[in-house]
N, C-alpha and C. Protein backbone atom coordinates (compact mmCIF):
# COMPACT_ATOMS: atom_id res chain seq x y z
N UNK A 1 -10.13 21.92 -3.17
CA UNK A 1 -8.72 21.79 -2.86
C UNK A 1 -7.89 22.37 -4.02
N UNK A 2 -6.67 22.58 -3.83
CA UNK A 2 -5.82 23.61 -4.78
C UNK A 2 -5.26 22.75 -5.69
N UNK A 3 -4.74 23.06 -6.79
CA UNK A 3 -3.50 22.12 -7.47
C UNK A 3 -2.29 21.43 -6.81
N UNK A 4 -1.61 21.97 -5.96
CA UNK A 4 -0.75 21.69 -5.40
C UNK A 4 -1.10 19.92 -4.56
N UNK A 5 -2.27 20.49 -3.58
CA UNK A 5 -2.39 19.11 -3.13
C UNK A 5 -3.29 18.04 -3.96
N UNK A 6 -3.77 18.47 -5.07
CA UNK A 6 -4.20 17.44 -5.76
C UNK A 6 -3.00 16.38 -6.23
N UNK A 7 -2.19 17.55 -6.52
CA UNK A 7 -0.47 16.54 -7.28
C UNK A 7 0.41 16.10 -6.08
N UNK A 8 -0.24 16.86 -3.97
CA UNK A 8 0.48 16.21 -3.33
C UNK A 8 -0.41 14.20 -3.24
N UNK A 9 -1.46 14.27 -3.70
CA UNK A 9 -2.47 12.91 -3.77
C UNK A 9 -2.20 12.35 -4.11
N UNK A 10 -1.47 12.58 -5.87
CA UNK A 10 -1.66 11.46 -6.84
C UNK A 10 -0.17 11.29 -6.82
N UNK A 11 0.66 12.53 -6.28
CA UNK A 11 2.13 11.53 -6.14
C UNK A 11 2.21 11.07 -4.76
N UNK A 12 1.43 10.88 -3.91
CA UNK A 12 1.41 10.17 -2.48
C UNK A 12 1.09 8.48 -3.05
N UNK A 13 0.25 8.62 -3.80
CA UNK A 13 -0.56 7.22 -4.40
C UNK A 13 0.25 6.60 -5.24
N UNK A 14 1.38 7.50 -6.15
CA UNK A 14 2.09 7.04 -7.05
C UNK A 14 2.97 6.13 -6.59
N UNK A 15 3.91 6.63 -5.38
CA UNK A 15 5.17 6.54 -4.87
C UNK A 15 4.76 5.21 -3.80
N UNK A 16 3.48 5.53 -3.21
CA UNK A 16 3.28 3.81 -2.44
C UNK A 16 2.89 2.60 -3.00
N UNK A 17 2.11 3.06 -4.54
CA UNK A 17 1.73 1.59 -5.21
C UNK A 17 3.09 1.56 -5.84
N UNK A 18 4.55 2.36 -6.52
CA UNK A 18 5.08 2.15 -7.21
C UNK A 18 6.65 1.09 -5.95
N UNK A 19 6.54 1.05 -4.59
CA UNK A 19 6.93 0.60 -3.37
C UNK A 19 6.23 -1.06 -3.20
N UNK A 20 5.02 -1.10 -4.11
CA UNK A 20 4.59 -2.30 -3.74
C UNK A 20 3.79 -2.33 -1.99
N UNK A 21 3.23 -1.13 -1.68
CA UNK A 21 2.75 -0.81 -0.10
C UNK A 21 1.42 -0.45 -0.50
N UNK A 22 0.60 -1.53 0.39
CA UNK A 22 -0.83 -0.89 0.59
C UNK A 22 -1.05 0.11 1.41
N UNK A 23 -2.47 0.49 1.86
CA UNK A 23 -2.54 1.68 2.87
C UNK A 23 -2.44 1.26 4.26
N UNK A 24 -2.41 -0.08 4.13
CA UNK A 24 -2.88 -0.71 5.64
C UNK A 24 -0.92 0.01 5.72
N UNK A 25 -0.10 -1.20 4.79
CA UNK A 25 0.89 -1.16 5.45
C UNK A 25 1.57 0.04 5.62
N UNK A 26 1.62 1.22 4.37
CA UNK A 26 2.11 2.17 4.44
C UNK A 26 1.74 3.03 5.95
N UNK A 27 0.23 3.13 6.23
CA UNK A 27 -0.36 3.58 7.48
C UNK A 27 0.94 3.28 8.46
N UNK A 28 0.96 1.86 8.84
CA UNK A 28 1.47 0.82 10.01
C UNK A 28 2.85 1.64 10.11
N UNK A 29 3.64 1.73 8.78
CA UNK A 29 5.35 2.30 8.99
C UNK A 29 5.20 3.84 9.16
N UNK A 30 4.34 4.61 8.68
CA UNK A 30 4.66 6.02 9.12
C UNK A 30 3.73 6.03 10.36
N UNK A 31 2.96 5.28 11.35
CA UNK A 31 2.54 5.73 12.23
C UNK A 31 1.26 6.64 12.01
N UNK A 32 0.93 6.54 11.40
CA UNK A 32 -0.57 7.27 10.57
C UNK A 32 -1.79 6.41 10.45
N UNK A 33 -3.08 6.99 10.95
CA UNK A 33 -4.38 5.84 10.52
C UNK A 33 -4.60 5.76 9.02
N UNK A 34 -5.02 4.90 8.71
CA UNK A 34 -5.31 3.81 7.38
C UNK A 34 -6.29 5.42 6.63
N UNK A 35 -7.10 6.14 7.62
CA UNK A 35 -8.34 6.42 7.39
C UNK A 35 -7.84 7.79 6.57
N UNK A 36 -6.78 8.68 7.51
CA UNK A 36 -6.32 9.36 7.59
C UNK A 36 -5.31 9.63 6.26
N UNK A 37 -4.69 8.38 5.84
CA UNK A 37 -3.47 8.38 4.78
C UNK A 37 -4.70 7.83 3.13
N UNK A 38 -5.55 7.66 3.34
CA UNK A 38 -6.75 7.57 2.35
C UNK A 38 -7.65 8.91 2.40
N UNK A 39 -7.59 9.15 3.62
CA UNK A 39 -8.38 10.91 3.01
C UNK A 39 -7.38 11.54 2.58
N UNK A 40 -6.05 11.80 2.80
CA UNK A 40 -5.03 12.55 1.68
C UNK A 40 -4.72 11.84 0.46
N UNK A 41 -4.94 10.84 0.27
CA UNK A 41 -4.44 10.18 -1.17
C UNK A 41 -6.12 10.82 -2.14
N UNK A 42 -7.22 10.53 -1.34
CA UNK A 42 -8.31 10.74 -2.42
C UNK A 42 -8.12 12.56 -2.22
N UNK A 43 -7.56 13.63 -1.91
CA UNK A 43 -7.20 14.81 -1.94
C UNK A 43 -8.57 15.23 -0.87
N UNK A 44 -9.21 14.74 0.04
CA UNK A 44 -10.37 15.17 0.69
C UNK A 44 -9.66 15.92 1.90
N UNK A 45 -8.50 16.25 2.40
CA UNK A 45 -7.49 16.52 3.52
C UNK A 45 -6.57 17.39 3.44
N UNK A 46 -6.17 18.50 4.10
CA UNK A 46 -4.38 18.31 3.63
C UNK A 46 -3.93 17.75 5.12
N UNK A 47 -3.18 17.51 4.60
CA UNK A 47 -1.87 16.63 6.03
C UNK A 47 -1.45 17.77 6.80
N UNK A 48 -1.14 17.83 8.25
CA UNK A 48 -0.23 18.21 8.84
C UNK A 48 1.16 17.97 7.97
N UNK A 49 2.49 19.27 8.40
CA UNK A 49 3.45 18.93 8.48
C UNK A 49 3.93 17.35 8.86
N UNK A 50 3.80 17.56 9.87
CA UNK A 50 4.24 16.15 11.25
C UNK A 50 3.51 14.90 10.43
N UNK A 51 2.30 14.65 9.86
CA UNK A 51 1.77 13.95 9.50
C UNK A 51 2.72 13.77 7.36
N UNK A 52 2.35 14.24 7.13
CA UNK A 52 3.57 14.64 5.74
C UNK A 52 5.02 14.12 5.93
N UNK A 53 5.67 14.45 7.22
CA UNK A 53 7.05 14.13 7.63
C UNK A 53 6.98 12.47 7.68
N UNK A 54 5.96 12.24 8.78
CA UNK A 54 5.83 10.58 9.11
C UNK A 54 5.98 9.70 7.99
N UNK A 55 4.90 10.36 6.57
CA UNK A 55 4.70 9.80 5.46
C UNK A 55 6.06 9.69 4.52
N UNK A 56 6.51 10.89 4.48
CA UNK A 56 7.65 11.11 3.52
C UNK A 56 9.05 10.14 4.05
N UNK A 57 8.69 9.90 5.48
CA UNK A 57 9.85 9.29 5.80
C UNK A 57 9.87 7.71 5.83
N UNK A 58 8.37 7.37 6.04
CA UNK A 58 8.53 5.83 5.52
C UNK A 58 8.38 5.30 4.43
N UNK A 59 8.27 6.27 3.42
CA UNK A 59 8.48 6.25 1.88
C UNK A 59 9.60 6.35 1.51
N UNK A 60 10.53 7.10 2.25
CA UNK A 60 12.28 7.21 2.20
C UNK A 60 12.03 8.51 0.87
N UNK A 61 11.64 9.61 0.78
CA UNK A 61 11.33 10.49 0.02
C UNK A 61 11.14 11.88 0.59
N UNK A 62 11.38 12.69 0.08
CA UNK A 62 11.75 14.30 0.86
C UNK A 62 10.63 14.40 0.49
N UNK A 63 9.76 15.58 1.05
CA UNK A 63 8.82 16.79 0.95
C UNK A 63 8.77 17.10 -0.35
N UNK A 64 10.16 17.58 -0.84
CA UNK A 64 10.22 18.04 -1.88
C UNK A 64 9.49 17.18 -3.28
N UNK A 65 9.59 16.12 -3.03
CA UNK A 65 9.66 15.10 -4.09
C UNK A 65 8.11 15.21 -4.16
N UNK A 66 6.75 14.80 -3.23
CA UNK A 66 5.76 14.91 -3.27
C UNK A 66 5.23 16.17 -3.71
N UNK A 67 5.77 17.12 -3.37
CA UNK A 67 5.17 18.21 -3.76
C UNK A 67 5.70 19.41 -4.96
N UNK A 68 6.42 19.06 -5.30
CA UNK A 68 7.18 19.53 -6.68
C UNK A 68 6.13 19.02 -8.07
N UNK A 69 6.11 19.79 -8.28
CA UNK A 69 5.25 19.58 -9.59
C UNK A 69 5.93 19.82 -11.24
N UNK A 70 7.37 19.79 -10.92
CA UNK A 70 8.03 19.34 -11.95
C UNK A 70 8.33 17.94 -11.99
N UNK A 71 8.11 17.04 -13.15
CA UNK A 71 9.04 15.66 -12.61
C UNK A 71 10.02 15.48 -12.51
N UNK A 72 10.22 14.77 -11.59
CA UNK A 72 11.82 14.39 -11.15
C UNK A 72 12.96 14.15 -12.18
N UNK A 73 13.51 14.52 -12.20
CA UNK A 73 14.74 14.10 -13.55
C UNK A 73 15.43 13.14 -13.15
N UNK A 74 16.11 12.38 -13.72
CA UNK A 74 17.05 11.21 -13.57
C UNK A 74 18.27 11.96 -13.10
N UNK A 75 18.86 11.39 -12.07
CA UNK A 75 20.16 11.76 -11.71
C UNK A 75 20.80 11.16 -11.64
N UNK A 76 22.17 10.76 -12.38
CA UNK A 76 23.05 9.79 -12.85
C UNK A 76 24.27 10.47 -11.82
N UNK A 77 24.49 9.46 -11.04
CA UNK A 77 25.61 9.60 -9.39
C UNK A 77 26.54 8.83 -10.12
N UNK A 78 28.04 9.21 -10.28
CA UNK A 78 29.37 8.69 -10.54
C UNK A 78 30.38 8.67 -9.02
N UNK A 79 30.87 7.20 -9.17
CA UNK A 79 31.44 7.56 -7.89
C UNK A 79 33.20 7.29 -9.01
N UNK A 80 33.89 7.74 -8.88
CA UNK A 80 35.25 7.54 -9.34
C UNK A 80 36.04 6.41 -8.79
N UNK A 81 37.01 5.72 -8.94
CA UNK A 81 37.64 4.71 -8.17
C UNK A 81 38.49 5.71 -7.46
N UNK A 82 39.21 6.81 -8.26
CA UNK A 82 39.73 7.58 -7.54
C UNK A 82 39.90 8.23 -6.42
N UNK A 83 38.16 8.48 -6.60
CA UNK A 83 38.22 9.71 -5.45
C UNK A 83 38.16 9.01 -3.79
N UNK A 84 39.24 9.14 -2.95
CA UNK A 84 39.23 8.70 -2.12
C UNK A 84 37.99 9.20 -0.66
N UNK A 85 37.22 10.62 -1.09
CA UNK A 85 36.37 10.44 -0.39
C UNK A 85 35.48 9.72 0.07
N UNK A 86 35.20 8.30 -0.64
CA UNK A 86 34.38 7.59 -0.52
C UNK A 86 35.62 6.02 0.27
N UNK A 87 36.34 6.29 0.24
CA UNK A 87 37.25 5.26 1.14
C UNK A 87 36.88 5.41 2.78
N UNK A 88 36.02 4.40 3.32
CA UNK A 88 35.48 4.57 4.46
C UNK A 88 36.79 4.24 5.63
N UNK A 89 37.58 3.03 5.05
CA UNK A 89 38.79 2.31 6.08
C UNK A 89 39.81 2.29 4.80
N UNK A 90 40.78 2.23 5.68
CA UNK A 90 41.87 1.60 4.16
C UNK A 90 43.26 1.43 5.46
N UNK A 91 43.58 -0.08 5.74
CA UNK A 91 44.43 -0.24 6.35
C UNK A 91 45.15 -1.50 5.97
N UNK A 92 46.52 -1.99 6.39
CA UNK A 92 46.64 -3.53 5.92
C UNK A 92 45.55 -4.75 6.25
N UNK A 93 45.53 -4.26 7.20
CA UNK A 93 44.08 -5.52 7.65
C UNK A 93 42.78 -5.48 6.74
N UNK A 94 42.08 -4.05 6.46
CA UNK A 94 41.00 -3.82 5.64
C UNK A 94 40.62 -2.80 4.93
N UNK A 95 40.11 -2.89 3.70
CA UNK A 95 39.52 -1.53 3.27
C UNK A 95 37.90 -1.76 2.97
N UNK A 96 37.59 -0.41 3.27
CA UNK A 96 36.02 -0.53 2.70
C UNK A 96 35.81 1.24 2.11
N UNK A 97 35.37 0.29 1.20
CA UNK A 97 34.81 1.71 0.09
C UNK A 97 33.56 1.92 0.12
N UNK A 98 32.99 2.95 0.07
CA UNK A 98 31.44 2.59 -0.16
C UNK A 98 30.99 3.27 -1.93
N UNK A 99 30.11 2.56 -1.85
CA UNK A 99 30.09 2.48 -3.64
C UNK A 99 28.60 3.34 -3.53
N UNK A 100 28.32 3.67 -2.50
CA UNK A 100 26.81 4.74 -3.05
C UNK A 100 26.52 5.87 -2.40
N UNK A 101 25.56 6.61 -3.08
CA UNK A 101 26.16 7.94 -2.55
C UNK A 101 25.83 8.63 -1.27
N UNK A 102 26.43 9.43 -0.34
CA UNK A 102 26.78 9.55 1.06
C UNK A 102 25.45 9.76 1.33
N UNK A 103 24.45 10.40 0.69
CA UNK A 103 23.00 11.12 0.51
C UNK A 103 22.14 10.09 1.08
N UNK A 104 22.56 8.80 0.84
CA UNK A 104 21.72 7.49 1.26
C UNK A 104 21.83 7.03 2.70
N UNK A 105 22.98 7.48 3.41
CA UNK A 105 23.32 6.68 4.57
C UNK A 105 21.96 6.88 5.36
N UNK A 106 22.61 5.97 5.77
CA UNK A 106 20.92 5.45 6.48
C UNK A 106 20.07 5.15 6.40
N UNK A 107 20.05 4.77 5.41
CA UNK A 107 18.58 4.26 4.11
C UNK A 107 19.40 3.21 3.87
N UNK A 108 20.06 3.51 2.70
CA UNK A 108 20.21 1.74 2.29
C UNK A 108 21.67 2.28 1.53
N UNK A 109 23.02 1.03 2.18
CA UNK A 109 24.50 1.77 1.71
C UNK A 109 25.33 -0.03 1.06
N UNK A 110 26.01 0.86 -0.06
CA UNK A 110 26.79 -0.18 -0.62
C UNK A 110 28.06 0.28 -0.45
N UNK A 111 29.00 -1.12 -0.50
CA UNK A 111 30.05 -0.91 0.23
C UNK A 111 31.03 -2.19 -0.78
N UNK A 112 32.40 -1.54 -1.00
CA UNK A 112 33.19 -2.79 -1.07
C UNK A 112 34.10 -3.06 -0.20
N UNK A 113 34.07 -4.55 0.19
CA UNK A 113 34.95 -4.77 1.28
C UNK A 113 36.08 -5.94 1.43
N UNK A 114 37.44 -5.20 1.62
CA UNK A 114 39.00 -6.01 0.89
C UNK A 114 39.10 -6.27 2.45
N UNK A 115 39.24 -7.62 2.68
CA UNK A 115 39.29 -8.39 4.48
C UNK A 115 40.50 -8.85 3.74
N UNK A 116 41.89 -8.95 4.66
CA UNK A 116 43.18 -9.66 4.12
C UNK A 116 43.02 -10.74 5.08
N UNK A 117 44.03 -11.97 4.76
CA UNK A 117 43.88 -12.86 4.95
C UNK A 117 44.24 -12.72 6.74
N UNK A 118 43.56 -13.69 7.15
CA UNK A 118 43.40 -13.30 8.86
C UNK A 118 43.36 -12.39 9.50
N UNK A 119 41.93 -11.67 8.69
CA UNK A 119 41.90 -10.25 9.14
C UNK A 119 40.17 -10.44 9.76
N UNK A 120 39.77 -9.85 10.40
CA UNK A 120 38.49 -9.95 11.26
C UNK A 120 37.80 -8.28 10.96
N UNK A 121 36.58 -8.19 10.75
CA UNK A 121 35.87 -6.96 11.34
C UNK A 121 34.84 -7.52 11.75
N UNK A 122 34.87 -6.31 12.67
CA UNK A 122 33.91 -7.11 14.08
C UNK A 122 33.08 -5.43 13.95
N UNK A 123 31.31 -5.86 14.17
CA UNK A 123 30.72 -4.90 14.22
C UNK A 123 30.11 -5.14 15.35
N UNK A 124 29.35 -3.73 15.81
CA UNK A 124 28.61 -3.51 17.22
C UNK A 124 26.68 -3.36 16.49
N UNK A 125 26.03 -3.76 17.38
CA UNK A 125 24.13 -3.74 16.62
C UNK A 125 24.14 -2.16 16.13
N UNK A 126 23.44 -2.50 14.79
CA UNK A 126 23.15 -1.30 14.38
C UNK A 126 21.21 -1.15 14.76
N UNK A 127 20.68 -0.19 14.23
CA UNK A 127 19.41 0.19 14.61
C UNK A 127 18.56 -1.30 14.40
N UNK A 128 17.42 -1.71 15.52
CA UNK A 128 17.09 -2.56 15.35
C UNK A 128 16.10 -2.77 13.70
N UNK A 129 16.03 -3.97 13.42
CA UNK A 129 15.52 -4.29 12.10
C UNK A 129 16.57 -3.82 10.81
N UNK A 130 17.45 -3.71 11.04
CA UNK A 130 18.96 -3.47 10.01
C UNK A 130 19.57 -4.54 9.72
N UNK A 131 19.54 -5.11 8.49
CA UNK A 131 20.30 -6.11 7.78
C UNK A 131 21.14 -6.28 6.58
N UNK A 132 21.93 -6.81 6.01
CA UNK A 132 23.46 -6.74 5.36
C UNK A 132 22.70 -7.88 4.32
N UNK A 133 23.12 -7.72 3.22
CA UNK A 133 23.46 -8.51 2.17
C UNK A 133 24.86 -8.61 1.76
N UNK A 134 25.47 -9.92 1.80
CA UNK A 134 26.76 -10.15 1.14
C UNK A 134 26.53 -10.90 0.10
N UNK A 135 27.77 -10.53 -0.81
CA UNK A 135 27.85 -11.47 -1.72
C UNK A 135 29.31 -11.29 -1.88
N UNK A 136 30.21 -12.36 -1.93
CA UNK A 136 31.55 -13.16 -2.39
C UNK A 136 32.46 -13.47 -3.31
N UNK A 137 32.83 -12.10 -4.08
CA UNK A 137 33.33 -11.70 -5.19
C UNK A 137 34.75 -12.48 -5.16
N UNK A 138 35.37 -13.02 -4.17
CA UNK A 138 36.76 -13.41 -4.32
C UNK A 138 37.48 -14.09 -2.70
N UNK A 139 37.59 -15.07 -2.89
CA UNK A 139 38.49 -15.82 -1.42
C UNK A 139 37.17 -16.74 -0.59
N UNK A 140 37.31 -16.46 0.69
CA UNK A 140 36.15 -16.97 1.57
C UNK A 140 36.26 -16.51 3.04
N UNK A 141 35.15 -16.15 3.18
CA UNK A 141 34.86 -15.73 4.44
C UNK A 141 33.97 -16.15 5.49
N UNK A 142 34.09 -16.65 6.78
CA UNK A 142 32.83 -16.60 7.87
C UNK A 142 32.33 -15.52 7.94
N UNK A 143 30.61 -15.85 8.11
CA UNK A 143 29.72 -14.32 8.54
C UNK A 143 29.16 -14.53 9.72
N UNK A 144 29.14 -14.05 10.77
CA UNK A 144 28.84 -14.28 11.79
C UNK A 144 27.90 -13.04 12.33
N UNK A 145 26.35 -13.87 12.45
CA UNK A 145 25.39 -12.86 13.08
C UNK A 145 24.57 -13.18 14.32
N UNK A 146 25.25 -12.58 15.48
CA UNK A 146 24.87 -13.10 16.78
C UNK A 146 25.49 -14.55 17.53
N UNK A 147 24.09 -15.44 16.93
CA UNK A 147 24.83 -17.15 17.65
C UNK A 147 25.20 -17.35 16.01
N UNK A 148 24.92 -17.23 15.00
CA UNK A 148 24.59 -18.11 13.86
C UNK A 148 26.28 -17.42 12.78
N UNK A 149 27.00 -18.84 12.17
CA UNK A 149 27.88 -18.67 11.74
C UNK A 149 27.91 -19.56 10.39
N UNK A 150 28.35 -18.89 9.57
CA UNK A 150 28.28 -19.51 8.15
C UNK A 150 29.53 -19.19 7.01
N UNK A 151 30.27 -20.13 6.63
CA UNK A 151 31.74 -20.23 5.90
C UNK A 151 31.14 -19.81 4.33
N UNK A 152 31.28 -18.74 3.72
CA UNK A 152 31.07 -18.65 2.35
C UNK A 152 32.19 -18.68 1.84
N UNK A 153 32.09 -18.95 -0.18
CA UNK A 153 32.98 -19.21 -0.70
C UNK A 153 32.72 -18.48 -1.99
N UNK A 154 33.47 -18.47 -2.82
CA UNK A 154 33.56 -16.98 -3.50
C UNK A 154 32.11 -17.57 -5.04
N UNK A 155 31.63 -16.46 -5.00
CA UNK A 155 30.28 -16.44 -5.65
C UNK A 155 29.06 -16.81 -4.68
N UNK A 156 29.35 -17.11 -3.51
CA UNK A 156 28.32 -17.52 -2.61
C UNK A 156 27.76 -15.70 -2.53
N UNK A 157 26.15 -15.36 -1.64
CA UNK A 157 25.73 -14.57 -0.84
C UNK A 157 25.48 -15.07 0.37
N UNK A 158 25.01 -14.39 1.01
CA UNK A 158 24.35 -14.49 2.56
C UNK A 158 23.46 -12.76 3.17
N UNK A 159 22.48 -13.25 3.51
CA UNK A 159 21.42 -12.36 4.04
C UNK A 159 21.62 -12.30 5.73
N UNK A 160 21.83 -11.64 6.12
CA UNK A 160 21.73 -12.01 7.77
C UNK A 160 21.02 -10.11 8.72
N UNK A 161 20.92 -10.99 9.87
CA UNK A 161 20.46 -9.51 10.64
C UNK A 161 21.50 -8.66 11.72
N UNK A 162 21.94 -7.48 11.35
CA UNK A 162 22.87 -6.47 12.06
C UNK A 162 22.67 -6.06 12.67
N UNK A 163 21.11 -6.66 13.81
CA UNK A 163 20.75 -5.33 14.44
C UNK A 163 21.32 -6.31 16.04
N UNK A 164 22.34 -7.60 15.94
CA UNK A 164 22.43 -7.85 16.79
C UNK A 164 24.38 -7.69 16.25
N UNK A 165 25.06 -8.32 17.58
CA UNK A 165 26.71 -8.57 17.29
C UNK A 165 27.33 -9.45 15.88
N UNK A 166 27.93 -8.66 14.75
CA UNK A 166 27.98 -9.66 13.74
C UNK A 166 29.33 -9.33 13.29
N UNK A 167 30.02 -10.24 12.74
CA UNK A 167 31.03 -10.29 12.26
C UNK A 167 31.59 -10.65 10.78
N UNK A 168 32.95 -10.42 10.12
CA UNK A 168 32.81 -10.77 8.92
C UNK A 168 34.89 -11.38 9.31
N UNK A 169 34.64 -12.75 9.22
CA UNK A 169 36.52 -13.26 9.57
C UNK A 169 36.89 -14.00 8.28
N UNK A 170 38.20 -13.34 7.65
CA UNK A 170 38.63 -14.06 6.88
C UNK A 170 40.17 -15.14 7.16
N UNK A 171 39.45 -16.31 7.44
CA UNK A 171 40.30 -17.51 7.92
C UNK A 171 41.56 -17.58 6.74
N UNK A 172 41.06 -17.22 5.66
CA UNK A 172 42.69 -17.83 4.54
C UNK A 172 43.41 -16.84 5.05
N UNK A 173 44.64 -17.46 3.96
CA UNK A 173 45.72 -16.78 3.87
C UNK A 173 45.76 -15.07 2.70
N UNK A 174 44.82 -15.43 1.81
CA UNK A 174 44.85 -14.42 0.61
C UNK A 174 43.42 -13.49 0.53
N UNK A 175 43.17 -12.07 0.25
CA UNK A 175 42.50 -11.67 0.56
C UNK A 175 41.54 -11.43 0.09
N UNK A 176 40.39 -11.70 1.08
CA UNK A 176 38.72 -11.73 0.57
C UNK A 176 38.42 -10.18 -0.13
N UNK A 177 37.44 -10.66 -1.02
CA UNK A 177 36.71 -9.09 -1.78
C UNK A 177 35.33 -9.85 -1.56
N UNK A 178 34.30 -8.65 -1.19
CA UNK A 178 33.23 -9.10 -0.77
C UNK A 178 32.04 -7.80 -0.98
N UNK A 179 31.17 -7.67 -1.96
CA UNK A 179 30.48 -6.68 -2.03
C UNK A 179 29.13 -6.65 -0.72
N UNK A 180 28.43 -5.54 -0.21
CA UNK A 180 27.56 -5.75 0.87
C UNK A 180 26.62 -4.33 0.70
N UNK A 181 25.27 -4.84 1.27
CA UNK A 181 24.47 -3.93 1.06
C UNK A 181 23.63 -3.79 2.36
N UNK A 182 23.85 -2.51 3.26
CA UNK A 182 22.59 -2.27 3.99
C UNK A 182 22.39 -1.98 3.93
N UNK A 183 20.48 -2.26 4.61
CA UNK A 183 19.57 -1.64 4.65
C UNK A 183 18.90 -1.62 5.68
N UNK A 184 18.47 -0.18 6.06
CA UNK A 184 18.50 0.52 6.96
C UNK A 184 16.75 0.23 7.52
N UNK A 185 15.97 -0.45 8.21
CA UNK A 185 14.74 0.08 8.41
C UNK A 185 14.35 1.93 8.44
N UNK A 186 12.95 2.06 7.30
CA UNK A 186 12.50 3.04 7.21
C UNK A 186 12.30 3.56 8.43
N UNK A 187 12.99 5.75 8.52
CA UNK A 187 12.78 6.16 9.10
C UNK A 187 13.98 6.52 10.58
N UNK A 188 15.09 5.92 9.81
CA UNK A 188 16.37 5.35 10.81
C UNK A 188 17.30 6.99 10.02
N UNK A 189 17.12 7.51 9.06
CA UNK A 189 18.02 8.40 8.62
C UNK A 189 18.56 9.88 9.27
């Protein structure tokens, strides 16, 4: 086998033990046999495209990344408060910013979110297995996911699942700040 796929092996092996994913599970999310994603890690194989794609995508990692044989450099992403490209809403009722970079959507997105006082956002299911992390930087808010409803208060979080009808209502009078993080099940991008 060539250089290339020896370094596509040992960064296939790198990137799933450094994920915390065995082969069973890594196999299970890209849709690949156990047998199959172990004859390319020990370099005895090369992968299909289609088979490479499956992999790269439930790793959340480009082509590029496995098979580049320079290492990756650190890339330090600035988002400005300024720059209003990243202002997703901005109305009296609500704003939401998103705080990471656009490159991610669909993978996994941070967001800040200004709910004024008796202001509601109401969301529709996102892809199934998609869930929100909040946490409660200021005021208090209900989170509402599906049947299940819960009053937080500022420094509180809450974990819940988006892949059904969920909501975020701020009952006061003064307005909630609320940081949130989704994440996207692998392969949704």
């Amino acid at each position: 086998m060539s250089r290339r796929t020896e370094n596509l092996a040992r960064k296939l092996r790198a990137v799933r033990k450094t994920r915390g994913l065995t082969q069973d599970q890594l196999a299970g999310l890209a849709g690949v046999s156990k047998a199959m994603l172990s004859q390319i890690e020990q370099n005895k194989i090369n992968p299909t495209v289609a088979i490479l794609l499956k992999v790269c995508d439930a790793l959340n990692v480009s082509v590029g990344e496995l098979l580049d044989e320079v290492p990756r450099q650190n890339i330090l992403h600035v988002i400005r408060d300024a720059d209003e490209h990243y202002t997703f809403r901005k109305d009296q009722a609500c704003e939401i910013r998103t705080l990471s970079p656009l490159s991610l959507e669909k993978s996994i997105e941070h967001y800040r979110i200004r709910l004024a006082g008796g202001g509601r956002l109401q969301s529709e299911p996102h892809f199934a297995g998609t869930e929100e992390f909040l946490y409660l930087a200021r005021g208090r808010l209900t989170v509402v996911s599906d049947q299940d409803t819960v009053e937080l208060h500022k420094g509180d979080s809450a974990h819940y699942r988006v892949d059904v009808p969920h909501a975020l209502i701020n009952e006061g009078k003064t307005t909630a700040e609320a940081f949130l993080i989704v994440r996207y099940p692998p392969g949704q991008a």
